[in-house]
N, C-alpha and C. Protein backbone atom coordinates (compact mmCIF):
# COMPACT_ATOMS: atom_id res chain seq x y z
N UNK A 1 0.84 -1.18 0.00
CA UNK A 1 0.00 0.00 0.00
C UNK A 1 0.89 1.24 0.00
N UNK A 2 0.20 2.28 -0.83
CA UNK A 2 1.17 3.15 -0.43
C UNK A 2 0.74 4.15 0.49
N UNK A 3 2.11 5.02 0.40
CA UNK A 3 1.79 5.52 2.64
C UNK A 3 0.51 6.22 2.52
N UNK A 4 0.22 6.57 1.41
CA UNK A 4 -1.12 8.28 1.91
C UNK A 4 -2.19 6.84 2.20
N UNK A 5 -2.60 5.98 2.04
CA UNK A 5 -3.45 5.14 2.04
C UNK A 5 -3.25 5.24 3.52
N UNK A 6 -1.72 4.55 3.93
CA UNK A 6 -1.92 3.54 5.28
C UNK A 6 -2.05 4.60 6.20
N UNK A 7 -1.78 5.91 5.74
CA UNK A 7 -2.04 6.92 7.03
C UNK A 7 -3.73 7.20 7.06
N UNK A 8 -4.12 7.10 5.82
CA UNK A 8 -5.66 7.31 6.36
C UNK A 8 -6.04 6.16 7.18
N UNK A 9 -5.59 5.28 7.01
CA UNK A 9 -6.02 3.76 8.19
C UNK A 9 -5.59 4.08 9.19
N UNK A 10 -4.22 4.52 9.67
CA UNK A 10 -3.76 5.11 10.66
C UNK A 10 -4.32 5.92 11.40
N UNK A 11 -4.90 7.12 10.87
CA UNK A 11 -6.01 8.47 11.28
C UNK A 11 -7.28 7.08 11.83
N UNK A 12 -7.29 6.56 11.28
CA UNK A 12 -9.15 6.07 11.66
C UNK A 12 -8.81 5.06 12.86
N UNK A 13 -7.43 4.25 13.11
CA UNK A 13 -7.59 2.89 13.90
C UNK A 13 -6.98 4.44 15.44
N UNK A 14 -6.42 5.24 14.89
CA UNK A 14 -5.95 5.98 16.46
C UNK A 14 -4.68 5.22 16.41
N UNK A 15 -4.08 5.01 15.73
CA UNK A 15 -2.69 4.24 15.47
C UNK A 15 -1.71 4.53 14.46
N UNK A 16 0.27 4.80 14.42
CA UNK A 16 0.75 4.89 13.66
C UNK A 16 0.91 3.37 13.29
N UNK A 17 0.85 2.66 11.31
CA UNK A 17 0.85 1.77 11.32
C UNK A 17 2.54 1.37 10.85
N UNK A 18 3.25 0.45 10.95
CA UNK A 18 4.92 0.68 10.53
C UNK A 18 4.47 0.27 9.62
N UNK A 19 5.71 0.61 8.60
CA UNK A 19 5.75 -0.13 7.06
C UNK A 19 5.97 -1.39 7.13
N UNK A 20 5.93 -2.45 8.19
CA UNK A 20 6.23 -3.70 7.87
C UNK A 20 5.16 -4.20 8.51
N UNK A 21 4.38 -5.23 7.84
CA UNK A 21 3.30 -5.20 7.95
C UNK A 21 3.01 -6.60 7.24
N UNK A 22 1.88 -7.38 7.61
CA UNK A 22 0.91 -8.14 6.65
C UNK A 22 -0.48 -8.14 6.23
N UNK A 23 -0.67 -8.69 4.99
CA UNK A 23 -1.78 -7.97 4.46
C UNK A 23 -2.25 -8.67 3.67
N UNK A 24 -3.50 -8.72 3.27
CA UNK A 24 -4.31 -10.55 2.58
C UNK A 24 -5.54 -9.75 2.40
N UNK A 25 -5.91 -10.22 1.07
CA UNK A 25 -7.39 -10.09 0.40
C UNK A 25 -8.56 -11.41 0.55
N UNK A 26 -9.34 -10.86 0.62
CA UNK A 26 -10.52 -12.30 0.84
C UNK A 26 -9.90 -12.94 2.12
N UNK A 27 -10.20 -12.95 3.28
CA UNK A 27 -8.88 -13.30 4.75
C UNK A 27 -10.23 -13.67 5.55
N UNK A 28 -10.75 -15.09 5.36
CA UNK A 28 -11.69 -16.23 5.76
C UNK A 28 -11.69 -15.94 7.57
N UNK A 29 -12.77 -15.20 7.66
CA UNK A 29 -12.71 -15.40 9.49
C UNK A 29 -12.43 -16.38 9.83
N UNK A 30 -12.89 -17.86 9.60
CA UNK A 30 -12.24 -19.12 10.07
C UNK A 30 -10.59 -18.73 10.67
N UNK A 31 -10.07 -18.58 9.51
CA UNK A 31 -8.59 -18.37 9.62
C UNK A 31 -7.99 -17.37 10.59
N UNK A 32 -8.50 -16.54 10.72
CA UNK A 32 -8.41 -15.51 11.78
C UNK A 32 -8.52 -16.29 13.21
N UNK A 33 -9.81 -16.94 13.48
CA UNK A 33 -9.73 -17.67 14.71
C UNK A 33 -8.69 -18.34 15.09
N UNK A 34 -8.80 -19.30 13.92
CA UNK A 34 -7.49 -20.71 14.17
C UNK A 34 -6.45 -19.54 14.09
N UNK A 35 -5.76 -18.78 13.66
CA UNK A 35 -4.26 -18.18 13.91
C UNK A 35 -4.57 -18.07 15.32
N UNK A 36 -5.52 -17.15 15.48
CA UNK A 36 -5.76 -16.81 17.33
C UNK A 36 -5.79 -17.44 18.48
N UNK A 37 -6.37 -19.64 18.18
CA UNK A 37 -6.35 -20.11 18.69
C UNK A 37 -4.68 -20.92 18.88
N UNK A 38 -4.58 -21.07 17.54
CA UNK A 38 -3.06 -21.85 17.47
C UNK A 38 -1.76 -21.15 18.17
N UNK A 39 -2.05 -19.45 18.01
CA UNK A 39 -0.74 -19.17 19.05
C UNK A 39 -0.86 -19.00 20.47
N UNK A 40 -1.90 -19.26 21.14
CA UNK A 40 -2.42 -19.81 22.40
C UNK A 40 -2.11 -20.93 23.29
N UNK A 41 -2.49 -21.97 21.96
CA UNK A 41 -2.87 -23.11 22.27
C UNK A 41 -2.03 -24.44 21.01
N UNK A 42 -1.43 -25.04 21.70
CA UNK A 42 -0.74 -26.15 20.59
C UNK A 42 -1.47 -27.24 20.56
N UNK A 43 -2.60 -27.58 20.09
CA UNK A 43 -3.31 -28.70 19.72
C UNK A 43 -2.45 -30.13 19.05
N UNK A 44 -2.64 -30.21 19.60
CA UNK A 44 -1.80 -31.87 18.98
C UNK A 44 -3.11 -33.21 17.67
N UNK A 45 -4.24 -33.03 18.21
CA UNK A 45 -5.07 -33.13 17.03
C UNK A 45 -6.34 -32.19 16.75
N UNK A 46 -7.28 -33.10 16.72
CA UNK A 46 -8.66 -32.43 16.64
C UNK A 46 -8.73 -31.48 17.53
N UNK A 47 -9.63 -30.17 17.32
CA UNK A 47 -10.21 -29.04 18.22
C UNK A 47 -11.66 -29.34 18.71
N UNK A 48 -12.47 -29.95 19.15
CA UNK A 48 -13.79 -29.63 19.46
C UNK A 48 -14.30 -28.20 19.38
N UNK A 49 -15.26 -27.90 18.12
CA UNK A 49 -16.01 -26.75 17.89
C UNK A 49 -16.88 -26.54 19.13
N UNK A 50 -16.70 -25.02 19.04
CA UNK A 50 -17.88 -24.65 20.06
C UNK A 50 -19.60 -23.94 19.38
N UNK A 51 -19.87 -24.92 19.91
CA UNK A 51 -21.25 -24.76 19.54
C UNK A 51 -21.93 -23.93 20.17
N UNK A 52 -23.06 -22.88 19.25
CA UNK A 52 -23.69 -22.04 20.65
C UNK A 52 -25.37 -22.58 20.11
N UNK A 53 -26.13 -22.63 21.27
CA UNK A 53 -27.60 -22.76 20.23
C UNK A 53 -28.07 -21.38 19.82
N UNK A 54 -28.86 -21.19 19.33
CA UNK A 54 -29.88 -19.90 18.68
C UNK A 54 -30.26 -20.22 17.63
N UNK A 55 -31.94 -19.76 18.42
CA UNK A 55 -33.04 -19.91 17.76
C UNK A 55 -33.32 -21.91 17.46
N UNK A 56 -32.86 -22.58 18.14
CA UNK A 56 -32.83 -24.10 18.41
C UNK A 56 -31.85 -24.35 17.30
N UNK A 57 -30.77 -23.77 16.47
CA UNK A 57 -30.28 -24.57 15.55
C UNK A 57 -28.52 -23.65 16.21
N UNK A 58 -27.98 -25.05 16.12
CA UNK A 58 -26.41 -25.00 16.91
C UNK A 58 -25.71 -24.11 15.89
N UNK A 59 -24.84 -23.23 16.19
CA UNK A 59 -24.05 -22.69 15.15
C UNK A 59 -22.99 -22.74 15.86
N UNK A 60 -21.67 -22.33 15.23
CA UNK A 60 -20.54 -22.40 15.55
C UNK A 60 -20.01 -20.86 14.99
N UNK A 61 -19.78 -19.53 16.25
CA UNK A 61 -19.52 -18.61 15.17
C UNK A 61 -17.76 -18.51 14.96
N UNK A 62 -17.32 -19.31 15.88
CA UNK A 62 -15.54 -19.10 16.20
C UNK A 62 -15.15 -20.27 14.47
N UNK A 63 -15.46 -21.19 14.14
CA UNK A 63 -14.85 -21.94 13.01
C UNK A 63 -16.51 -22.27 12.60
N UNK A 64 -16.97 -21.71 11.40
CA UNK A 64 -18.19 -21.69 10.75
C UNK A 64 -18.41 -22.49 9.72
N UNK A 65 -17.12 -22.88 8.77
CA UNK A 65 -17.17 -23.49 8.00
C UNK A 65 -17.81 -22.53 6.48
N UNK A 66 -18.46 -21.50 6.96
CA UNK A 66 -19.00 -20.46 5.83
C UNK A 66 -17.68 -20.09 5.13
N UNK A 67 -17.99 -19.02 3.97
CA UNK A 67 -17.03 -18.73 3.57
C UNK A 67 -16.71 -16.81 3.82
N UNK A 68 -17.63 -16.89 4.83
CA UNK A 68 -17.31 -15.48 5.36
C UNK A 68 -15.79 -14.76 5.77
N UNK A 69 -15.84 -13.22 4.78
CA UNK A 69 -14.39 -13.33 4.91
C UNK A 69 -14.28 -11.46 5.00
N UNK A 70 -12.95 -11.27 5.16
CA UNK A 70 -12.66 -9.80 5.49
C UNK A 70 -12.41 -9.61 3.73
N UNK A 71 -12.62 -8.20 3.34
CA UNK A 71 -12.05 -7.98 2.12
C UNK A 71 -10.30 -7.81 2.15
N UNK A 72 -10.03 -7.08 2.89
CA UNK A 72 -8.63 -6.96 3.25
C UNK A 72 -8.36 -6.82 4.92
N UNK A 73 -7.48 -7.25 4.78
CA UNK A 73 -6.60 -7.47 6.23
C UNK A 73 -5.36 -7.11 6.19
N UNK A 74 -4.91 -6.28 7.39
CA UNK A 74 -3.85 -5.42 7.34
C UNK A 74 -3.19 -5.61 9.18
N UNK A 75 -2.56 -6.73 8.76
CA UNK A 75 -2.06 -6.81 10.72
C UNK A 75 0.02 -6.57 10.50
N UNK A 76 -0.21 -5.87 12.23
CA UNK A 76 1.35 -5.40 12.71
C UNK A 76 1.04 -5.63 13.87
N UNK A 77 2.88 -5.42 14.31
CA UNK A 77 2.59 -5.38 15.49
C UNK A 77 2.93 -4.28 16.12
N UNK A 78 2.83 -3.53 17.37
CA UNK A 78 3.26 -2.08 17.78
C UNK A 78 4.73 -2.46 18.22
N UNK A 79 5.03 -1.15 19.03
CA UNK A 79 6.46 -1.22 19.81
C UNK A 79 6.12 -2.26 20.90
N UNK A 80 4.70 -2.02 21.70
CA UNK A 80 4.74 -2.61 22.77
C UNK A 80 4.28 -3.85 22.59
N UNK A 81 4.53 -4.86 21.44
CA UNK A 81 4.43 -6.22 21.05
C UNK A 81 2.96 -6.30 20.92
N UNK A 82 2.00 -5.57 21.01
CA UNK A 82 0.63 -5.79 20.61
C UNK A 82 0.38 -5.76 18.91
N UNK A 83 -0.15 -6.86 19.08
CA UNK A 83 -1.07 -7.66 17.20
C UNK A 83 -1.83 -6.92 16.96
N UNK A 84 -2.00 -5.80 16.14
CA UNK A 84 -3.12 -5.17 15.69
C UNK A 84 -3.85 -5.87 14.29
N UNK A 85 -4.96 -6.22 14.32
CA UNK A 85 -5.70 -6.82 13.34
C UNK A 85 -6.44 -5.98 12.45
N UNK A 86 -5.79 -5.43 11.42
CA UNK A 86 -6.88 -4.16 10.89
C UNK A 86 -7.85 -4.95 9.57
N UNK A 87 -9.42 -4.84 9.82
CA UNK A 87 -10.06 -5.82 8.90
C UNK A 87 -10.68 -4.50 8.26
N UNK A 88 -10.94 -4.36 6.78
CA UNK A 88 -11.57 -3.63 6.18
C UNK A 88 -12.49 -4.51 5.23
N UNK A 89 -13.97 -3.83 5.61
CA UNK A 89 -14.94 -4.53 4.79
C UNK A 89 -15.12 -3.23 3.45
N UNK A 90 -15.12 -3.47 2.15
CA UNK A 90 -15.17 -3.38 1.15
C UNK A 90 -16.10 -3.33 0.11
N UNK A 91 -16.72 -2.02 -0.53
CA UNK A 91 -17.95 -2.11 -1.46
C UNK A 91 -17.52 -1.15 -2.22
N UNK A 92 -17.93 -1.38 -3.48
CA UNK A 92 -17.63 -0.54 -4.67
C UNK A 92 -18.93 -0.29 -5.33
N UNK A 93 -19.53 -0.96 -5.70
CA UNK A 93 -20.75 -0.58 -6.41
C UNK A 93 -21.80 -0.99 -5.90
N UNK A 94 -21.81 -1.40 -4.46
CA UNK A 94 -23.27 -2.31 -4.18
C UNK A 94 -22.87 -1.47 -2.36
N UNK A 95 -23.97 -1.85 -1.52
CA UNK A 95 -24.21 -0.84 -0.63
C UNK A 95 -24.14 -2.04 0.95
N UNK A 96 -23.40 -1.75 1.98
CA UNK A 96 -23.44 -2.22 3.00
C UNK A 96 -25.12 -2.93 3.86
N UNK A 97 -25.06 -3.87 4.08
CA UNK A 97 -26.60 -4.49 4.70
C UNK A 97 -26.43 -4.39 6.12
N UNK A 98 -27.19 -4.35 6.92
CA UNK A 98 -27.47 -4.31 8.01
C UNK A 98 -27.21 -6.12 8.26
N UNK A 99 -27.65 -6.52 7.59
CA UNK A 99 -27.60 -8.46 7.79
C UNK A 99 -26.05 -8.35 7.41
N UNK A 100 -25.56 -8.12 7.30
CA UNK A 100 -24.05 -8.69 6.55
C UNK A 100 -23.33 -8.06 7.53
N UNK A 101 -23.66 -6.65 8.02
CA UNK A 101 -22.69 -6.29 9.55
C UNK A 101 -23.04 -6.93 10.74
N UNK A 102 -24.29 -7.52 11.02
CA UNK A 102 -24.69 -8.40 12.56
C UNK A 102 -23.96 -9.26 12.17
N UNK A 103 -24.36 -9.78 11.09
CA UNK A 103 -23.44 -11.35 10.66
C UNK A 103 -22.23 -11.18 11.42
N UNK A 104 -21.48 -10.03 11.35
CA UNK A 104 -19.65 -10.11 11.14
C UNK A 104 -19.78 -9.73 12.97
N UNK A 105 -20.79 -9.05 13.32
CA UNK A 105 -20.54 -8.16 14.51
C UNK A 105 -21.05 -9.85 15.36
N UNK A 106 -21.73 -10.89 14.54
CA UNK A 106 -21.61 -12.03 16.00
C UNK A 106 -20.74 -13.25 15.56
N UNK A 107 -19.91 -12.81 14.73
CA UNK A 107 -18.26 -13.75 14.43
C UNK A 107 -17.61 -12.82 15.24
N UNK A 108 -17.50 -11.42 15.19
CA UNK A 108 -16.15 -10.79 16.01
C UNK A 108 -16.18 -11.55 17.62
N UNK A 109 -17.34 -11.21 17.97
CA UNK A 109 -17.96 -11.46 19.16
C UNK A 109 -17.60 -13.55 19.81
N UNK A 110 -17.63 -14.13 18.95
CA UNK A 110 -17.26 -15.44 19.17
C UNK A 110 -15.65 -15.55 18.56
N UNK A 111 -15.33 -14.97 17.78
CA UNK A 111 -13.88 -14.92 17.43
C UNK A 111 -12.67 -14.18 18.45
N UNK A 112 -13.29 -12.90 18.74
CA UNK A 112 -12.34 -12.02 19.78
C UNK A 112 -12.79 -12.19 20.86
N UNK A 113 -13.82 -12.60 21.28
CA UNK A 113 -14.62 -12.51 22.53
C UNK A 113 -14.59 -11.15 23.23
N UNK A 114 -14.27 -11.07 24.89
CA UNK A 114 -14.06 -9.34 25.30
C UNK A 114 -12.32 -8.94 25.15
N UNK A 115 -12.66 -7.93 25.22
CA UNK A 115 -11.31 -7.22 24.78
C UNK A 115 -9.92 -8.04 26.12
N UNK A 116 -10.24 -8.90 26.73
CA UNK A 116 -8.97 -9.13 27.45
C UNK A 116 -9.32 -10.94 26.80
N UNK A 117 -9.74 -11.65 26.32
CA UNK A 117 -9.91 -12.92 25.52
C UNK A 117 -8.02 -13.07 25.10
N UNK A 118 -8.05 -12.56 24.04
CA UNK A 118 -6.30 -12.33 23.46
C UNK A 118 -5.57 -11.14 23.54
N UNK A 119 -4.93 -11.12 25.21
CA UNK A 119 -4.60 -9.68 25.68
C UNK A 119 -3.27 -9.08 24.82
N UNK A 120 -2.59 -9.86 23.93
CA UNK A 120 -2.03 -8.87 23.32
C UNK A 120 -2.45 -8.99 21.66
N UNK A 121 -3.58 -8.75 21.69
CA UNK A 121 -4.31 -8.57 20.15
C UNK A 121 -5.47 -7.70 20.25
N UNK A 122 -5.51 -6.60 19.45
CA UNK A 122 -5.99 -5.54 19.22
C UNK A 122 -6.86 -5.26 17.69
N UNK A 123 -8.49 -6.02 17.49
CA UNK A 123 -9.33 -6.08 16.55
C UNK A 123 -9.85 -4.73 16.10
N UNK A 124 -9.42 -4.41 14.58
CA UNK A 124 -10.13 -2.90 14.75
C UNK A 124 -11.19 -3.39 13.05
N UNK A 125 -11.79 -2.57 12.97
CA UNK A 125 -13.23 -3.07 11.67
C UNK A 125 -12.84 -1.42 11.12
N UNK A 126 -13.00 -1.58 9.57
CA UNK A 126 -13.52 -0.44 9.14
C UNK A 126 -13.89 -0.76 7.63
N UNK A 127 -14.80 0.19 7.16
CA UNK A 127 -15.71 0.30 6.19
C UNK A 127 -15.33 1.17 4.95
N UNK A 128 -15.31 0.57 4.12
CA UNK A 128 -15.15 1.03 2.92
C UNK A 128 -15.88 1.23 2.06
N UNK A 129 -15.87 2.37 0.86
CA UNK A 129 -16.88 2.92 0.03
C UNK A 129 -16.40 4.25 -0.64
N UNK A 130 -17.45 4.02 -2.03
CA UNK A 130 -17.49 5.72 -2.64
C UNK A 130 -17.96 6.48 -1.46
N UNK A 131 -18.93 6.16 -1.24
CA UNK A 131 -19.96 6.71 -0.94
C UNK A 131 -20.11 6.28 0.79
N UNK A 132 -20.23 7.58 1.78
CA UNK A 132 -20.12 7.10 3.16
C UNK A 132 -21.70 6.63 3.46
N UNK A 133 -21.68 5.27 3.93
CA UNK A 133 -23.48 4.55 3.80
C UNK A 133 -23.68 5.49 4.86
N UNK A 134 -25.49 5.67 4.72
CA UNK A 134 -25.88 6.86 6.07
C UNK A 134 -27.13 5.99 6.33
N UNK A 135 -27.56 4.52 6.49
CA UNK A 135 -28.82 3.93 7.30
C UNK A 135 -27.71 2.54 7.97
N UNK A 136 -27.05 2.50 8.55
CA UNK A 136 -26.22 1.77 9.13
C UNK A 136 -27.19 1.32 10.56
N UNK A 137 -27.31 0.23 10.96
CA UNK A 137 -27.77 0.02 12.21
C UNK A 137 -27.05 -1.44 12.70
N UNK A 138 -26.50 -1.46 13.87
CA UNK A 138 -25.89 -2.53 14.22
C UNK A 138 -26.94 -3.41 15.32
N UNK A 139 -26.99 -4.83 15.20
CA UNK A 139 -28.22 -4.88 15.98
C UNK A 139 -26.83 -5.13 17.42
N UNK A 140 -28.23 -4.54 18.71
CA UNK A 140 -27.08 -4.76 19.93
C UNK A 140 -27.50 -6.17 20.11
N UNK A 141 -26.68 -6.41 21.25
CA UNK A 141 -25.23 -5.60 21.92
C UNK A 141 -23.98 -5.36 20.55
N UNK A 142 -23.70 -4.23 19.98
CA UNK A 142 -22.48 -4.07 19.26
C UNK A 142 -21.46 -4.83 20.34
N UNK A 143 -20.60 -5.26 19.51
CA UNK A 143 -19.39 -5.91 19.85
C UNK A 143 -18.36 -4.78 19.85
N UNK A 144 -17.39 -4.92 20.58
CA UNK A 144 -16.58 -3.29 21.14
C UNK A 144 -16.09 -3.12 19.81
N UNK A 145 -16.13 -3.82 19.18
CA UNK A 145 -14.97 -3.77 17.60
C UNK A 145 -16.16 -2.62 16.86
N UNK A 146 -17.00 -2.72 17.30
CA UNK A 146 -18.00 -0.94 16.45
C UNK A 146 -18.29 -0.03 17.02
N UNK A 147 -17.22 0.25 18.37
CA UNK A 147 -17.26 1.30 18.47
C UNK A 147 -18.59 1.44 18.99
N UNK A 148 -19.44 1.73 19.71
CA UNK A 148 -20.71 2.14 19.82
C UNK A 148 -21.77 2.01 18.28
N UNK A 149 -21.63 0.74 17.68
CA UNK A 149 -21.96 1.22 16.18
C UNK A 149 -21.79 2.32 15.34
N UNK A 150 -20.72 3.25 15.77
CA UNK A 150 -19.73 3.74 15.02
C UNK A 150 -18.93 3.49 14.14
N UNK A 151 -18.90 3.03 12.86
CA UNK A 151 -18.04 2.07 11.99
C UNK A 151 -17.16 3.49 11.34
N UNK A 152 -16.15 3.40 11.53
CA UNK A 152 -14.63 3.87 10.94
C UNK A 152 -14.99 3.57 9.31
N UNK A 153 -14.69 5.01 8.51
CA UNK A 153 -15.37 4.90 7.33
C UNK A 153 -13.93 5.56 6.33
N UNK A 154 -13.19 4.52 5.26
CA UNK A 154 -12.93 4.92 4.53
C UNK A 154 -12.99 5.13 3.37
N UNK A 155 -13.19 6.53 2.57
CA UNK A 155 -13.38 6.52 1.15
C UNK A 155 -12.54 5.64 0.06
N UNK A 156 -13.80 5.16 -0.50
CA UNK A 156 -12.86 4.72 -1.70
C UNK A 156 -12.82 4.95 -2.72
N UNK A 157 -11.83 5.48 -3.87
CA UNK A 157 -11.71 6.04 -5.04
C UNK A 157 -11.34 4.85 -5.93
N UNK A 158 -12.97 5.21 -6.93
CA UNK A 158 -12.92 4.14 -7.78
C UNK A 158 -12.55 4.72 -9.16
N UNK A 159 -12.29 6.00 -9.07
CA UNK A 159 -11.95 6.61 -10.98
C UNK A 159 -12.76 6.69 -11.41
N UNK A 160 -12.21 6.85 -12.82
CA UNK A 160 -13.56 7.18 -13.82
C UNK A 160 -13.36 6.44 -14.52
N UNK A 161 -14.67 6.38 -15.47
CA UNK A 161 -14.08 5.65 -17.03
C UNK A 161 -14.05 3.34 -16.41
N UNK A 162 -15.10 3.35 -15.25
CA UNK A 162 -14.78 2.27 -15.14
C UNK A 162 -16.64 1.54 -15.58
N UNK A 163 -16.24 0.06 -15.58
CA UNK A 163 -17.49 -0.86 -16.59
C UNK A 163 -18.08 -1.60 -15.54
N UNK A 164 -18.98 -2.50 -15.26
CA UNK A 164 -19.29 -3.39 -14.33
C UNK A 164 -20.51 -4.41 -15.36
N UNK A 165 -20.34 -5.31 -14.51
CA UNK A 165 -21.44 -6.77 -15.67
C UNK A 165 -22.31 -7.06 -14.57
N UNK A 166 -23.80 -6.40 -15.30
CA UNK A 166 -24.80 -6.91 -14.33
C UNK A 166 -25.91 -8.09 -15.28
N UNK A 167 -26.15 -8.68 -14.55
CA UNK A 167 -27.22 -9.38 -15.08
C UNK A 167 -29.07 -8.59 -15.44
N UNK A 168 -29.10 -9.22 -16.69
CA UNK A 168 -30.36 -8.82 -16.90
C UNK A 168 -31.34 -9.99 -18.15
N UNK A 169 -32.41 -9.12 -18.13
CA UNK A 169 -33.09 -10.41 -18.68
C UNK A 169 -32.94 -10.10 -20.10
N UNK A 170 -33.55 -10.55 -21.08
CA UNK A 170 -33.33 -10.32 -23.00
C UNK A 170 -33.30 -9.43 -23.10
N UNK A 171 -34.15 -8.50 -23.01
CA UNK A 171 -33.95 -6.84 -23.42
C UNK A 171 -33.31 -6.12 -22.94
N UNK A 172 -32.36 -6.78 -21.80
CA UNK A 172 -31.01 -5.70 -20.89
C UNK A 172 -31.64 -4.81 -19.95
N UNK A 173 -33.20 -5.26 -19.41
CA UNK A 173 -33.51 -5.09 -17.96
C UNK A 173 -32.65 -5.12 -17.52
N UNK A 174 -32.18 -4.86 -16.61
CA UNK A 174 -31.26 -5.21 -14.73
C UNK A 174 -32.29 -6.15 -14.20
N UNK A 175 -31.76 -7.62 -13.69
CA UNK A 175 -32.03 -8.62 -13.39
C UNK A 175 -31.65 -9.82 -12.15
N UNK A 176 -32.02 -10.08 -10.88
CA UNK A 176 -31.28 -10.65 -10.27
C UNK A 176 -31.33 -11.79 -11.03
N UNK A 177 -32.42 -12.28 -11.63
CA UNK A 177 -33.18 -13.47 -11.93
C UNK A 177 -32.35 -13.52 -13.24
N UNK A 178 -32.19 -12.83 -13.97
CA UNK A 178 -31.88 -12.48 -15.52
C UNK A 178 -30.64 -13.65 -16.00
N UNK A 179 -31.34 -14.41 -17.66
CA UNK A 179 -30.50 -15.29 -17.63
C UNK A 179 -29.53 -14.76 -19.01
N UNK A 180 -29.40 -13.44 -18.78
CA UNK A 180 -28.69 -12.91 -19.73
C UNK A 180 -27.86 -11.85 -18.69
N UNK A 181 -26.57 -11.36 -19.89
CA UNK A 181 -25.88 -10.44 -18.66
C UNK A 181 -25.40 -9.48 -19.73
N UNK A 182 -25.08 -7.99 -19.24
CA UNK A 182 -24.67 -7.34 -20.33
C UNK A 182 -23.13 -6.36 -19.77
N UNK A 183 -22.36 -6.17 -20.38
CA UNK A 183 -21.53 -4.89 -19.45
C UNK A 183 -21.91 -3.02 -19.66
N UNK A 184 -22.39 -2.78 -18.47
CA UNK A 184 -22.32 -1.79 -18.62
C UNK A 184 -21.52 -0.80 -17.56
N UNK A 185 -21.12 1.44 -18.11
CA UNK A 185 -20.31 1.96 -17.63
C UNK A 185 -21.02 1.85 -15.86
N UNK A 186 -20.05 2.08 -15.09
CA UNK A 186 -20.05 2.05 -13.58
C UNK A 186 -20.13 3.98 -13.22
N UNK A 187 -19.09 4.57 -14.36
CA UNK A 187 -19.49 6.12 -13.67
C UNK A 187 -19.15 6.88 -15.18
């Protein structure tokens, strides 16, 4: 990344981030857990999942098996040996759901648990977009990672002159259903 980027991440987490750093696209919450659990804990085989019930059907939100994932992930560590986990969720042409942030806000919640769970790891969330979303609602209890349902918002610059392929039906309706697809301009 280059720096004007990582300082706007910097401005939003309340953190300088160093240039040495790791960083992963599509970054499977599963995977996030198991790193979290494995430097804890040295398992020698199987893990027994933890199951929670709701609504009578067992879920598992710490290893889900879904393919729920961060768009990018951006972890360091500070001076004072603390893991900062920076997860940025990601939209370009389609608009943040209220279902798709509870979703993530009750994985953080079974993944990080409370803020002393993995005392030297430090979970921060932020949101990406053209456009800053303005009907955001987190269902409670928010998980500390939103801030009071405050989500950390960075712009994203998508240019000009760019195309996108939506589906539509024969006559180039716009279509979820549509068994035709056409490309059209994005801006």
């Amino acid at each position: 990344m280059d720096d004007n980027q990582l300082d706007k991440i910097s401005n939003l987490i309340g953190l300088t981030i160093p240039r040495k750093y790791f960083a992963a696209m599509d970054y499977h919450l599963d995977w996030i857990y198991a790193s979290l659990y494995l430097t804890q804990n040295n398992p020698t085989g199987r893990v027994e999942r933890n199951f929670i019930e709701e609504n009578e059907i067992e879920t598992d939100y710490q290893i889900s098996g879904a393919q729920e994932d961060i768009d990018f992930l951006l972890a360091f560590v500070d001076e004072n040996k603390i893991t900062h986990i920076v997860m940025i969720e990601a939209k370009g042409d389609s608009y943040f759901s209220n279902g798709q942030l509870d979703s993530k806000n009750k994985r953080f919640k079974a993944i990080f648990g409370n803020e002393n769970t993995w005392p030297n790891v430090r979970p921060h969330f932020i949101i990406c977009s053209p456009k800053k979303p303005q009907k955001i609602k987190i269902e409670e209890p928010a998980y500390f990672i939103f801030k009071n349902s405050k989500l950390p918002w960075l712009e994203l610059d998508m240019g000009n002159g760019k195309n996108k392929v939506t589906r539509c039906i024969k006559n180039g309706e716009p279509s979820n259903n549509g068994k035709h697809w056409k490309v059209e301009s994005r801006f």
